[in-house]
Protein backbone atom coordinates (compact mmCIF):
# COMPACT_ATOMS: atom_id res chain seq x y z
CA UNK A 1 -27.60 -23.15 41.28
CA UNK A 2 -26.72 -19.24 40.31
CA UNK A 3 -23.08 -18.05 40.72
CA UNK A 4 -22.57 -14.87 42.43
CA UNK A 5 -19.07 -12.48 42.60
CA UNK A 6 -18.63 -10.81 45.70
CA UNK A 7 -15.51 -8.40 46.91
CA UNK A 8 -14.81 -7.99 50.11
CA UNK A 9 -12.21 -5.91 51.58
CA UNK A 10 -9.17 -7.60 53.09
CA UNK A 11 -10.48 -7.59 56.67
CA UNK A 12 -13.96 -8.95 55.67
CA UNK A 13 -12.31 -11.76 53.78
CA UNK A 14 -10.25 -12.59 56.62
CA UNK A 15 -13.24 -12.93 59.31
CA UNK A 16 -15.38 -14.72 56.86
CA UNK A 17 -12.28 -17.29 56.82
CA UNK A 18 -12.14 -17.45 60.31
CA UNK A 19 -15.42 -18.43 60.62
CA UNK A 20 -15.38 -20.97 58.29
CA UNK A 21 -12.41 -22.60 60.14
CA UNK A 22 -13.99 -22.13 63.55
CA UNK A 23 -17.60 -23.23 62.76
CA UNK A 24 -16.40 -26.02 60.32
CA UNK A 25 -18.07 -24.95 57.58
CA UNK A 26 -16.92 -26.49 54.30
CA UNK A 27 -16.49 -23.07 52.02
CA UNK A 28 -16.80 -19.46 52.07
CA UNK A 29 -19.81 -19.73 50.22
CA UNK A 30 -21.70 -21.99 52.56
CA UNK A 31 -20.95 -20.16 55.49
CA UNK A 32 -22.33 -17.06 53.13
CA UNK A 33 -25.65 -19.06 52.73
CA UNK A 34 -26.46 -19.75 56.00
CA UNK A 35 -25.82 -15.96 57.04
CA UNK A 36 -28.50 -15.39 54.10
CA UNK A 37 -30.88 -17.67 55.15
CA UNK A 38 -30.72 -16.91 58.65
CA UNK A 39 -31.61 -13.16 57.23
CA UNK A 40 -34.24 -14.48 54.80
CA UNK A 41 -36.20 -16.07 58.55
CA UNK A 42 -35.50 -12.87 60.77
CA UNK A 43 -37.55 -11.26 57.57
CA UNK A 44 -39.93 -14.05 57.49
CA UNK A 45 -40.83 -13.65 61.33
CA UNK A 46 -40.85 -9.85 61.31
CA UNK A 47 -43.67 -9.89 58.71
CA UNK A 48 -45.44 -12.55 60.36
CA UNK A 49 -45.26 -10.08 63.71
CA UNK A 50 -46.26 -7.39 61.59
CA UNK A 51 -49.22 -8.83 60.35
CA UNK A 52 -50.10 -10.03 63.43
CA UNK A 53 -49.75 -6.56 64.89
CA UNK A 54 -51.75 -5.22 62.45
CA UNK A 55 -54.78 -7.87 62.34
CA UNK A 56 -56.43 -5.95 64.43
CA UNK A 57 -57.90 -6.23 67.87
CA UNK A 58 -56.91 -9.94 69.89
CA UNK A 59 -60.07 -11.92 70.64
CA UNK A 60 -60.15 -13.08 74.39
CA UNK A 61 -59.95 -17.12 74.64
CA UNK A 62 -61.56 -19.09 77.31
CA UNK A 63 -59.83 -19.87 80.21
CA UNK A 64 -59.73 -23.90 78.95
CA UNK A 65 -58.38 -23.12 75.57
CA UNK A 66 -55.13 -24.29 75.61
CA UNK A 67 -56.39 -27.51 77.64
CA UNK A 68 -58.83 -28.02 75.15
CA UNK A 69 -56.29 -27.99 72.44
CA UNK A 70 -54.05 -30.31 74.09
CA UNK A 71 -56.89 -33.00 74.38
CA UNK A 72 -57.54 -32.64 70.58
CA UNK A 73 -53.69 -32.85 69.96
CA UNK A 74 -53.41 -36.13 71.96
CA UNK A 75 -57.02 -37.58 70.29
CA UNK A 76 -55.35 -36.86 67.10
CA UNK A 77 -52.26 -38.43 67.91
CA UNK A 78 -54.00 -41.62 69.34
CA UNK A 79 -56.02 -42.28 66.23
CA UNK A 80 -52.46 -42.44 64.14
């Protein structure tokens, strides 16, 4: 695992401590890599709407799509 230095200002330092004491987490540093994660998914998602914005035109589905889907779901899930 890579080290990293941060400075924060006082009042930074303080909130990150209180949230480490309220949400139980077990250092400053893990409650810094969840906030990073959590960032690296909103990125994640908001490309994944992005490229599903721009993939052009949506293609109409039948009305039985979804119904369809769940019957293959369930045959799948029977034959495990």
């Amino acid at each position: 695992m890579a080290t990293m230095n941060i400075s924060l200002p006082d009042e930074l330092k303080q909130f990150v401590d209180a949230q480490v004491a309220e949400h139980a987490y077990g250092s400053a540093s893990e409650y810094l890599r969840e906030l990073i994660r959590k960032q690296r998914d909103v990125e994640k998602l908001r490309q994944m709407l992005l490229d599903g914005a721009n993939s052009g035109p949506a293609t109409p589905m039948e009305p039985d799509f979804f119904d369809k889907m769940r019957e293959r779901a369930r045959a799948r899930a029977a034959g495990k």
